[in-house]
N, C-alpha and C. Protein backbone atom coordinates (compact mmCIF):
# COMPACT_ATOMS: atom_id res chain seq x y z
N UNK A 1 0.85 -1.17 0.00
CA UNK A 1 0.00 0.00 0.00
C UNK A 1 0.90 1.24 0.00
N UNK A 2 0.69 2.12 -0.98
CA UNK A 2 1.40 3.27 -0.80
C UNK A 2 1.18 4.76 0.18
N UNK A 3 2.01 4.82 0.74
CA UNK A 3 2.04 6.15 1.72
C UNK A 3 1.42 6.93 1.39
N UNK A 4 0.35 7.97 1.89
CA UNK A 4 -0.16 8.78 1.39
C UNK A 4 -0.06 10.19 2.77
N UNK A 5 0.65 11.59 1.95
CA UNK A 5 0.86 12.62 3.00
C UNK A 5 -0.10 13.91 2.77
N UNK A 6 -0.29 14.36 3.38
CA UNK A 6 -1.16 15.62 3.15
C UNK A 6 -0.53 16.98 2.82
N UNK A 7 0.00 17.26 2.31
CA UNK A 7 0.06 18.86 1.27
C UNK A 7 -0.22 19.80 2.48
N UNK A 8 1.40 20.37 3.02
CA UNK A 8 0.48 21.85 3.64
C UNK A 8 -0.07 22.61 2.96
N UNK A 9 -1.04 23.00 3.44
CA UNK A 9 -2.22 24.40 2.71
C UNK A 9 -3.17 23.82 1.98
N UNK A 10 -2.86 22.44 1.81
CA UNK A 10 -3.72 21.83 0.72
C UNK A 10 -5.42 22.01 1.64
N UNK A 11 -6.54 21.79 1.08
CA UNK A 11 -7.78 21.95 0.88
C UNK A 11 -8.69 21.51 -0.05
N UNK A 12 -9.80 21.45 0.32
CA UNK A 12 -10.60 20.90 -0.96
C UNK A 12 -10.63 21.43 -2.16
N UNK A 13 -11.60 21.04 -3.62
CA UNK A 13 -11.14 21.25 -4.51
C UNK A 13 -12.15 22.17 -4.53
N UNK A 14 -12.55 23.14 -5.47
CA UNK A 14 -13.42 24.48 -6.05
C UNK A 14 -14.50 23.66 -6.58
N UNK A 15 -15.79 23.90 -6.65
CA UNK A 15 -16.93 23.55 -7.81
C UNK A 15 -16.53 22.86 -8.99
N UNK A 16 -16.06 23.73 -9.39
CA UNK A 16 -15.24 23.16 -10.86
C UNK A 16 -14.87 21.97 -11.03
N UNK A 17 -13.62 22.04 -10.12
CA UNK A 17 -12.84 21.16 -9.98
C UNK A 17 -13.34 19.49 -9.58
N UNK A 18 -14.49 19.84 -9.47
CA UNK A 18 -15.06 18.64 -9.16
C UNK A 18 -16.06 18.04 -10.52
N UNK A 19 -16.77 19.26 -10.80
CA UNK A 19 -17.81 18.95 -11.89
C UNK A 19 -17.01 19.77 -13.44
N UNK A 20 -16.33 20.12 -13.37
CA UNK A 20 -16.01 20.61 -14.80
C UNK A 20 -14.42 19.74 -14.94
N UNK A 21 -14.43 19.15 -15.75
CA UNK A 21 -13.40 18.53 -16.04
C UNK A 21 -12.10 19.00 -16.82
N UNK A 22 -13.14 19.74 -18.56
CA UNK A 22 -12.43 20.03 -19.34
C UNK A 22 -12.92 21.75 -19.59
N UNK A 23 -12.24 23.01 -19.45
CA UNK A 23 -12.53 24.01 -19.36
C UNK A 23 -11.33 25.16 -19.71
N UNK A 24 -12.04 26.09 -20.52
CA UNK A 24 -10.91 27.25 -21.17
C UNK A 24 -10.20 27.83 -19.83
N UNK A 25 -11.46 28.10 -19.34
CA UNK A 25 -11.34 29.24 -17.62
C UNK A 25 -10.22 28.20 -16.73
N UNK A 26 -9.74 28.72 -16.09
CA UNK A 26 -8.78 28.29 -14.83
C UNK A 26 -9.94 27.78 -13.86
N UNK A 27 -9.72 26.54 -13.00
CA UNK A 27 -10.73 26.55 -11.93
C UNK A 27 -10.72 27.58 -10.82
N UNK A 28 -9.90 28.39 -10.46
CA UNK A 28 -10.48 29.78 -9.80
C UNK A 28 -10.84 30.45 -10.12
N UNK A 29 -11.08 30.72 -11.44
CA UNK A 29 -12.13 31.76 -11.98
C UNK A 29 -13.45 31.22 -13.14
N UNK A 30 -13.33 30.06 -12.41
CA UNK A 30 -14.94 29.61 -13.32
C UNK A 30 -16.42 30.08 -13.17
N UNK A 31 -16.98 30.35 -13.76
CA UNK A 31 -18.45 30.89 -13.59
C UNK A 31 -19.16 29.96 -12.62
N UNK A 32 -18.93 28.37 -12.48
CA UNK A 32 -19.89 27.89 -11.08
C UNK A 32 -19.37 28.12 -9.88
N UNK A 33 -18.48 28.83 -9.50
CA UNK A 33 -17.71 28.57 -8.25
C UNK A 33 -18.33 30.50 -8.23
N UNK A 34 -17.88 31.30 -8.79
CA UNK A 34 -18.74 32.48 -8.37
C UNK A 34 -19.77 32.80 -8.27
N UNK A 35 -20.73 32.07 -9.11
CA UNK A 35 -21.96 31.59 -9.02
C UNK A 35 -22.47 31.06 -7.68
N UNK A 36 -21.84 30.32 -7.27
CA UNK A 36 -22.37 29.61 -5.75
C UNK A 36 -21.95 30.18 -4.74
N UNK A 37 -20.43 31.31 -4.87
CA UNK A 37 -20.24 32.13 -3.58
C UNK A 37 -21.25 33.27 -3.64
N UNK A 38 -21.88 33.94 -5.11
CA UNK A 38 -22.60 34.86 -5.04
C UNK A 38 -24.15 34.22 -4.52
N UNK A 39 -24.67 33.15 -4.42
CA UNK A 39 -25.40 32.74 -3.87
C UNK A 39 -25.22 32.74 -2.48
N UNK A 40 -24.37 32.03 -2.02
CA UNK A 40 -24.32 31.94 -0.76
C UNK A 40 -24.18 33.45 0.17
N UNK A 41 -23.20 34.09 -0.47
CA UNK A 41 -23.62 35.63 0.19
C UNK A 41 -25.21 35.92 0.17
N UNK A 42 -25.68 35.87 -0.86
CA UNK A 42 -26.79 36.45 -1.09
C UNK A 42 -27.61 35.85 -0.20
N UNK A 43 -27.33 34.34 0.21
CA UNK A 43 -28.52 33.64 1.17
C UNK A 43 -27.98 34.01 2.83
N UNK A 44 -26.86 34.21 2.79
CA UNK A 44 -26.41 35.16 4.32
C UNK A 44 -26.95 36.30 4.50
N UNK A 45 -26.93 37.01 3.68
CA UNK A 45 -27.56 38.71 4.19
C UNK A 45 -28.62 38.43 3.65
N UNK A 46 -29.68 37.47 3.53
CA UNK A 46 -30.99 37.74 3.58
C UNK A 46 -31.70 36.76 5.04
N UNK A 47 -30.90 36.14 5.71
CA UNK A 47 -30.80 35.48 7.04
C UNK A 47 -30.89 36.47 7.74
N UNK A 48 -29.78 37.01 7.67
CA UNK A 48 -28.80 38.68 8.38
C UNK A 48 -30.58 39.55 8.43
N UNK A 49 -30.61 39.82 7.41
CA UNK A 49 -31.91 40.76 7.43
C UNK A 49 -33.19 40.40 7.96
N UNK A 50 -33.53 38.95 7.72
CA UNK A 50 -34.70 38.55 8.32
C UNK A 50 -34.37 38.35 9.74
N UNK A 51 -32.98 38.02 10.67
CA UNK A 51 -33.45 37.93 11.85
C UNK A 51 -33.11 39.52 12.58
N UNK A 52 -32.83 40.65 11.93
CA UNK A 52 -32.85 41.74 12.65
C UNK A 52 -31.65 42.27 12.78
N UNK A 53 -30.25 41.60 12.24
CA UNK A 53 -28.86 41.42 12.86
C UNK A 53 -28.65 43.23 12.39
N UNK A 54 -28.13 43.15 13.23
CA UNK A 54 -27.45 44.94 13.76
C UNK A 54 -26.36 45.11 13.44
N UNK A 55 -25.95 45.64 12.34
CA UNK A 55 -24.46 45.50 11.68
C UNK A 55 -23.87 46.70 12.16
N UNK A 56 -24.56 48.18 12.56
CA UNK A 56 -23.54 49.12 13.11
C UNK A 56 -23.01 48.45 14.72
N UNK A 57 -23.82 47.86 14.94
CA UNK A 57 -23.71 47.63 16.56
C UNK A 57 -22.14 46.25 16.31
N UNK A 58 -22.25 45.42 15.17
CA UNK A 58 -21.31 44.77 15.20
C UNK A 58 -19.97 45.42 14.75
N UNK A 59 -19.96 46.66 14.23
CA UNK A 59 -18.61 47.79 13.67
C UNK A 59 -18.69 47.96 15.00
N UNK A 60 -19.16 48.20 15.80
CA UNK A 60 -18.23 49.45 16.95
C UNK A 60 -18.02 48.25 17.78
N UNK A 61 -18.39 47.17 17.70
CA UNK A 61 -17.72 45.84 18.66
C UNK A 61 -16.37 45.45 18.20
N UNK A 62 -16.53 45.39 17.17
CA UNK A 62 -14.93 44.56 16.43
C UNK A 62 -14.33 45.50 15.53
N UNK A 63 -13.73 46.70 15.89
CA UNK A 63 -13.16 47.55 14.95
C UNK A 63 -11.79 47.01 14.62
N UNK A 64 -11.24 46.04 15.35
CA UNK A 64 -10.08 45.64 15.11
C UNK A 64 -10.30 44.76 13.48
N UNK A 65 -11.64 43.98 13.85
CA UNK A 65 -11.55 43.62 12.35
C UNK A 65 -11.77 44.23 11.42
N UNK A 66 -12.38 45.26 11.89
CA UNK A 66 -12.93 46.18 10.71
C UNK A 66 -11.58 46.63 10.46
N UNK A 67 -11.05 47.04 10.97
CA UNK A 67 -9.72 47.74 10.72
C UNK A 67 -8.29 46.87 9.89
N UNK A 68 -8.85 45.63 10.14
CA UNK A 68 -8.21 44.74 9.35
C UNK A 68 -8.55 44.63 8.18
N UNK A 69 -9.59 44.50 7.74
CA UNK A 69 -10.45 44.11 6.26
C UNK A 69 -10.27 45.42 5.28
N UNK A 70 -10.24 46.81 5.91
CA UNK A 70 -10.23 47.77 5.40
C UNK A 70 -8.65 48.00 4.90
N UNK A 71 -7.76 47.32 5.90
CA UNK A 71 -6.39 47.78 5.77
C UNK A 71 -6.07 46.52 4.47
N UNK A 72 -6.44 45.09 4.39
CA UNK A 72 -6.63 44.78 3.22
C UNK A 72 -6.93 45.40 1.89
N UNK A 73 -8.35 45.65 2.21
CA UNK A 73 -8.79 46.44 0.79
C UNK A 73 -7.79 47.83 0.32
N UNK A 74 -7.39 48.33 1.40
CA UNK A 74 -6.34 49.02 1.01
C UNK A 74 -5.08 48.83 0.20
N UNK A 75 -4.86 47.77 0.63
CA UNK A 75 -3.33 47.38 0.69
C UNK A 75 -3.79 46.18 -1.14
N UNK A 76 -4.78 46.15 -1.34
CA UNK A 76 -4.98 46.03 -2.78
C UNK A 76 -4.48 46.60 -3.75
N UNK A 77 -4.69 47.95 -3.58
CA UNK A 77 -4.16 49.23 -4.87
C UNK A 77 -2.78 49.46 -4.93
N UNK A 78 -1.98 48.67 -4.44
CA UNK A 78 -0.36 48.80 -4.75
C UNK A 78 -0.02 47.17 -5.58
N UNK A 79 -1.09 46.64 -6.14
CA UNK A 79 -1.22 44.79 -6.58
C UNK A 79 -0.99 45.82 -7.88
N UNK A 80 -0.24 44.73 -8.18
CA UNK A 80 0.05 44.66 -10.34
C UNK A 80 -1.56 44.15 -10.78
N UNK A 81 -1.98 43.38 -9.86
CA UNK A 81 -2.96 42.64 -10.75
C UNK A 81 -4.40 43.02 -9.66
N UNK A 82 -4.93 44.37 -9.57
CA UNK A 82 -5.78 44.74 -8.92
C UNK A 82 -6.97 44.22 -8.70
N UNK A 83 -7.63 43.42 -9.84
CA UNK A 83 -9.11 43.63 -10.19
C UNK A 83 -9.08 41.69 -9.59
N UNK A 84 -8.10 40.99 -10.14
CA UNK A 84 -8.27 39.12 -9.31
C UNK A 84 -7.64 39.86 -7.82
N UNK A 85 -6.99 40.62 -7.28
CA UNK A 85 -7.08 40.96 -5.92
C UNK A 85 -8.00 41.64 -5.27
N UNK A 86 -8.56 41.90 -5.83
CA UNK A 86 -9.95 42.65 -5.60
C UNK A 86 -11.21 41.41 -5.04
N UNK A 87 -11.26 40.53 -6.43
CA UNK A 87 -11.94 39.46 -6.17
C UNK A 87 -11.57 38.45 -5.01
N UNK A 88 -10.50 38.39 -5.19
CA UNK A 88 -9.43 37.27 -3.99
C UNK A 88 -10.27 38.11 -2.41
N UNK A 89 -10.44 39.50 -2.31
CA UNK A 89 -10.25 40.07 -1.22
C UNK A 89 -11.83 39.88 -0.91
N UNK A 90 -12.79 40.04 -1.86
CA UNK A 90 -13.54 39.57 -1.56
C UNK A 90 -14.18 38.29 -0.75
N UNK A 91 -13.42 37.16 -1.66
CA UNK A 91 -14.05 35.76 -1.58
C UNK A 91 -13.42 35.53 -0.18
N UNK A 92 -11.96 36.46 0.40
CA UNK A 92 -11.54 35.30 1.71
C UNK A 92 -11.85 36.42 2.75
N UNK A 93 -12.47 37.77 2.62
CA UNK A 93 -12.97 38.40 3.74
C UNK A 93 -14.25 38.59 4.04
N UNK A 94 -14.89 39.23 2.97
CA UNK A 94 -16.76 39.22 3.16
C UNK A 94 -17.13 37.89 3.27
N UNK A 95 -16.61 36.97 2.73
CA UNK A 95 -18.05 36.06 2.59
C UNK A 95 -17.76 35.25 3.84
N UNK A 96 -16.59 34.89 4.71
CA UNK A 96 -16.32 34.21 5.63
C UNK A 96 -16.71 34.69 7.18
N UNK A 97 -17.23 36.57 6.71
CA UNK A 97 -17.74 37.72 7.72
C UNK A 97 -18.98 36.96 7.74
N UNK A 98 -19.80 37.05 6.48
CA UNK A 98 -20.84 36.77 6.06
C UNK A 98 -21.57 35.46 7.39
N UNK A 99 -20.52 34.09 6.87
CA UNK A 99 -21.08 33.30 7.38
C UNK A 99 -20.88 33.05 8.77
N UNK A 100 -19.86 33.57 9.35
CA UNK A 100 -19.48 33.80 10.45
C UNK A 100 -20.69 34.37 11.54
N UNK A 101 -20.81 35.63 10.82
CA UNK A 101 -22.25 36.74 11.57
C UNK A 101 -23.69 35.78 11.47
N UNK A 102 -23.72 34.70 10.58
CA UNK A 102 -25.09 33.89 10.25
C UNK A 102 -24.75 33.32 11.71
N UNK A 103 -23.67 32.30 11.69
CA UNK A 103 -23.43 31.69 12.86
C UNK A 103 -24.19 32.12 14.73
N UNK A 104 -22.92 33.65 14.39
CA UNK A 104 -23.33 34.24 15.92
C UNK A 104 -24.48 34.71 16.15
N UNK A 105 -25.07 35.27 15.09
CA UNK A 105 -26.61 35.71 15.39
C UNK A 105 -27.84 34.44 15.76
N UNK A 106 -27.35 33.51 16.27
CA UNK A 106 -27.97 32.02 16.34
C UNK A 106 -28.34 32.25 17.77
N UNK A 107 -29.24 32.10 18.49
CA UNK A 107 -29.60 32.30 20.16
C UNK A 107 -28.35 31.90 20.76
N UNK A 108 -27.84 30.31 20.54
CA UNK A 108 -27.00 29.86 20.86
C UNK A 108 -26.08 29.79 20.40
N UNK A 109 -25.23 30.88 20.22
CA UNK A 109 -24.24 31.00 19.17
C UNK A 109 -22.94 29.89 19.26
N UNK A 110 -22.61 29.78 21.09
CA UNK A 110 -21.61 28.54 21.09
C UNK A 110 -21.98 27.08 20.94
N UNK A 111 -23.77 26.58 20.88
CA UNK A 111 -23.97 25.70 20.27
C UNK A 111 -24.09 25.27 19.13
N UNK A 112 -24.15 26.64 18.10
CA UNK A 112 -24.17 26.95 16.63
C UNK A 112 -23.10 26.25 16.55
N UNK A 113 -22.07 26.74 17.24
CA UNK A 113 -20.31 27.11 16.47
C UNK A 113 -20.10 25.25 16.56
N UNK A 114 -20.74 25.22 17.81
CA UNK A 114 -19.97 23.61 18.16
C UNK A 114 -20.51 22.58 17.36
N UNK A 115 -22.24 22.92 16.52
CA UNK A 115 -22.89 22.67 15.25
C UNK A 115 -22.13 22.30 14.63
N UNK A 116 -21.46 23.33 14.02
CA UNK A 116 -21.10 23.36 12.19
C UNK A 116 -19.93 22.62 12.56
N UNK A 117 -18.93 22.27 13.67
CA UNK A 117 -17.61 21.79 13.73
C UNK A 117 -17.71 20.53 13.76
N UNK A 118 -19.12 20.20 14.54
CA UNK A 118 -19.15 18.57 14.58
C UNK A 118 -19.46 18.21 13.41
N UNK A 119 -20.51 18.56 12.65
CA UNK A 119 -20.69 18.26 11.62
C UNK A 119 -19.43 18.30 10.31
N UNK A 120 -18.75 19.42 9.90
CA UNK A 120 -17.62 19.24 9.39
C UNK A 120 -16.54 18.06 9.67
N UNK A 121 -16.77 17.84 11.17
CA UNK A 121 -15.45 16.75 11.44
C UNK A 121 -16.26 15.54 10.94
N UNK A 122 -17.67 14.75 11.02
CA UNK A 122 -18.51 14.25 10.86
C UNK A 122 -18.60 13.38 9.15
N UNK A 123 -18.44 14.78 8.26
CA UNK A 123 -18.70 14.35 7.14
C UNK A 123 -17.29 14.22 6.69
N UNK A 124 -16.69 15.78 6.98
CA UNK A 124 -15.82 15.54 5.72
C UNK A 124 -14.34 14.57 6.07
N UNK A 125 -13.93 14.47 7.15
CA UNK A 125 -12.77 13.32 7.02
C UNK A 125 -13.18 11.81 7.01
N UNK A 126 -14.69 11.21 7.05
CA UNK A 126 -14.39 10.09 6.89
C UNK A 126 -14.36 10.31 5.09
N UNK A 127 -15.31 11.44 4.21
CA UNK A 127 -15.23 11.81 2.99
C UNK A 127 -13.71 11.63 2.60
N UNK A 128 -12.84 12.58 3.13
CA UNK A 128 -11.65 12.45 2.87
C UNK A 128 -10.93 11.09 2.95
N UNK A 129 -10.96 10.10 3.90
CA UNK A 129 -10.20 9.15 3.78
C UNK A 129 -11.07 8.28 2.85
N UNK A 130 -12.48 8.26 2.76
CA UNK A 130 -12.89 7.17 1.53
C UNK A 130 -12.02 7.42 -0.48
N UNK A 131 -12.10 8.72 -0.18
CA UNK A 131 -11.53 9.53 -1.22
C UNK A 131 -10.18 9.34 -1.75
N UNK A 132 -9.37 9.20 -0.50
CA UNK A 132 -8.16 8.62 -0.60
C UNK A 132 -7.74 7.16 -1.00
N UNK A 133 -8.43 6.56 0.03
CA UNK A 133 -8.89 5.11 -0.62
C UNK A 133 -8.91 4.52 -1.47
N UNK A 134 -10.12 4.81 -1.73
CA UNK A 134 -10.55 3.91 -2.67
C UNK A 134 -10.60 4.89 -4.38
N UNK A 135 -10.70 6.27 -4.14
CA UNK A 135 -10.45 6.87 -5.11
C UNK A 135 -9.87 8.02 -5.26
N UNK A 136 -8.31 7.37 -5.40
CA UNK A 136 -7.02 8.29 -5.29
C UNK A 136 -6.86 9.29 -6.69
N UNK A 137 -7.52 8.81 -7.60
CA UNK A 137 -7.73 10.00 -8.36
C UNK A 137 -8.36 11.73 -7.63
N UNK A 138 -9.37 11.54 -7.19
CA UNK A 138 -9.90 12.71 -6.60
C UNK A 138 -9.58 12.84 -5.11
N UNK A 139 -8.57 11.92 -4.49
CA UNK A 139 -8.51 12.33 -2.77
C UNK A 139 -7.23 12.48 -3.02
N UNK A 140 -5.88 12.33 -4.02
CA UNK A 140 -4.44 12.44 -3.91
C UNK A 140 -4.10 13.54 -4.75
N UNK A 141 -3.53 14.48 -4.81
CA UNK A 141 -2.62 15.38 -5.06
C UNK A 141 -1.72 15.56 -5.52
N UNK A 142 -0.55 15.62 -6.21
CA UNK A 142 0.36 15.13 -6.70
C UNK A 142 1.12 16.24 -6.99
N UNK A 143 2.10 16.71 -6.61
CA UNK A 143 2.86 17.89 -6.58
C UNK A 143 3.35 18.11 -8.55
N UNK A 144 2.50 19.06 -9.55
CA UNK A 144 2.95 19.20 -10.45
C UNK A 144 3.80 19.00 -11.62
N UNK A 145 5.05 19.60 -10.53
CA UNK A 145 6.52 19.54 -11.15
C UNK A 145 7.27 19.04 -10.71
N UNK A 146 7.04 18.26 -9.53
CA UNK A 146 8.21 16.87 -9.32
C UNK A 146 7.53 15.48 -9.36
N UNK A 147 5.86 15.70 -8.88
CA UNK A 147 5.13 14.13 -8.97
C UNK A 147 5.33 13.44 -7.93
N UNK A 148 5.72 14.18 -6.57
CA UNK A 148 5.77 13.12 -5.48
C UNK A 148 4.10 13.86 -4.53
């Protein structure tokens, strides 16, 4: 049986990458994968809105993050390549705010949190090791340009 190691930073694969096989677009910039983050925002701030959530009241709580996200978006306009950093800044700050604030606005926000973790540990590593398994095409990785 061959050894199998995990890739620091490695992570799951994009939409795409799962259902589009053969494609002009790069899988980070495919139309289903923005498609489903622009959904999913869109189904957060309409949660956000239907249960009442108080977004000035959450700025003057966490200005540190605010002050982080902003110093990001800032720190964009000195990028060679503005407009995919733009997008990038999007996809790994709003939408993770997004689901984050769905979370805490939950009565029980530390039973929420302890929710979504069990469940993540739940599905996705026995997912991951069947994946590996039995189908090392889609659970193994293979470093590019050396192949180990």
């Amino acid at each position: 049986m061959a050894a199998c190691c995990v890739v620091p930073g490695s992570r799951s694969r994009p939409l795409a990458g799962w259902f589009l096989y053969s494609s002009n677009a790069t899988v980070m910039e495919s139309p289903l994968d923005r498609n489903f983050i622009i959904m999913l925002s869109i189904a957060g701030f309409f949660i956000l809105f239907k249960k009442g959530f108080n977004f000035s009241l959450i700025m003057q709580e966490n200005k540190f993050i605010i002050f982080l996200a902003v110093y990001m978006l800032v720190s964009i306009f000195w990028s060679d390549i503005l407009f995919i950093s733009l997008k990038r800044w999007i996809r790994g700050i709003l939408n993770p705010i997004i689901m984050s604030f769905v979370i805490f606005s939950e009565n029980n926000a530390y039973a929420a949190m302890q929710s979504v973790l069990r469940r993540t540990i739940y599905i996705l590593i026995p997912f991951s090791l069947c994946l590996i398994k039995y189908f090392p095409l889609y659970g193994v990785q293979y470093n590019r340009w050396k192949g180990s």
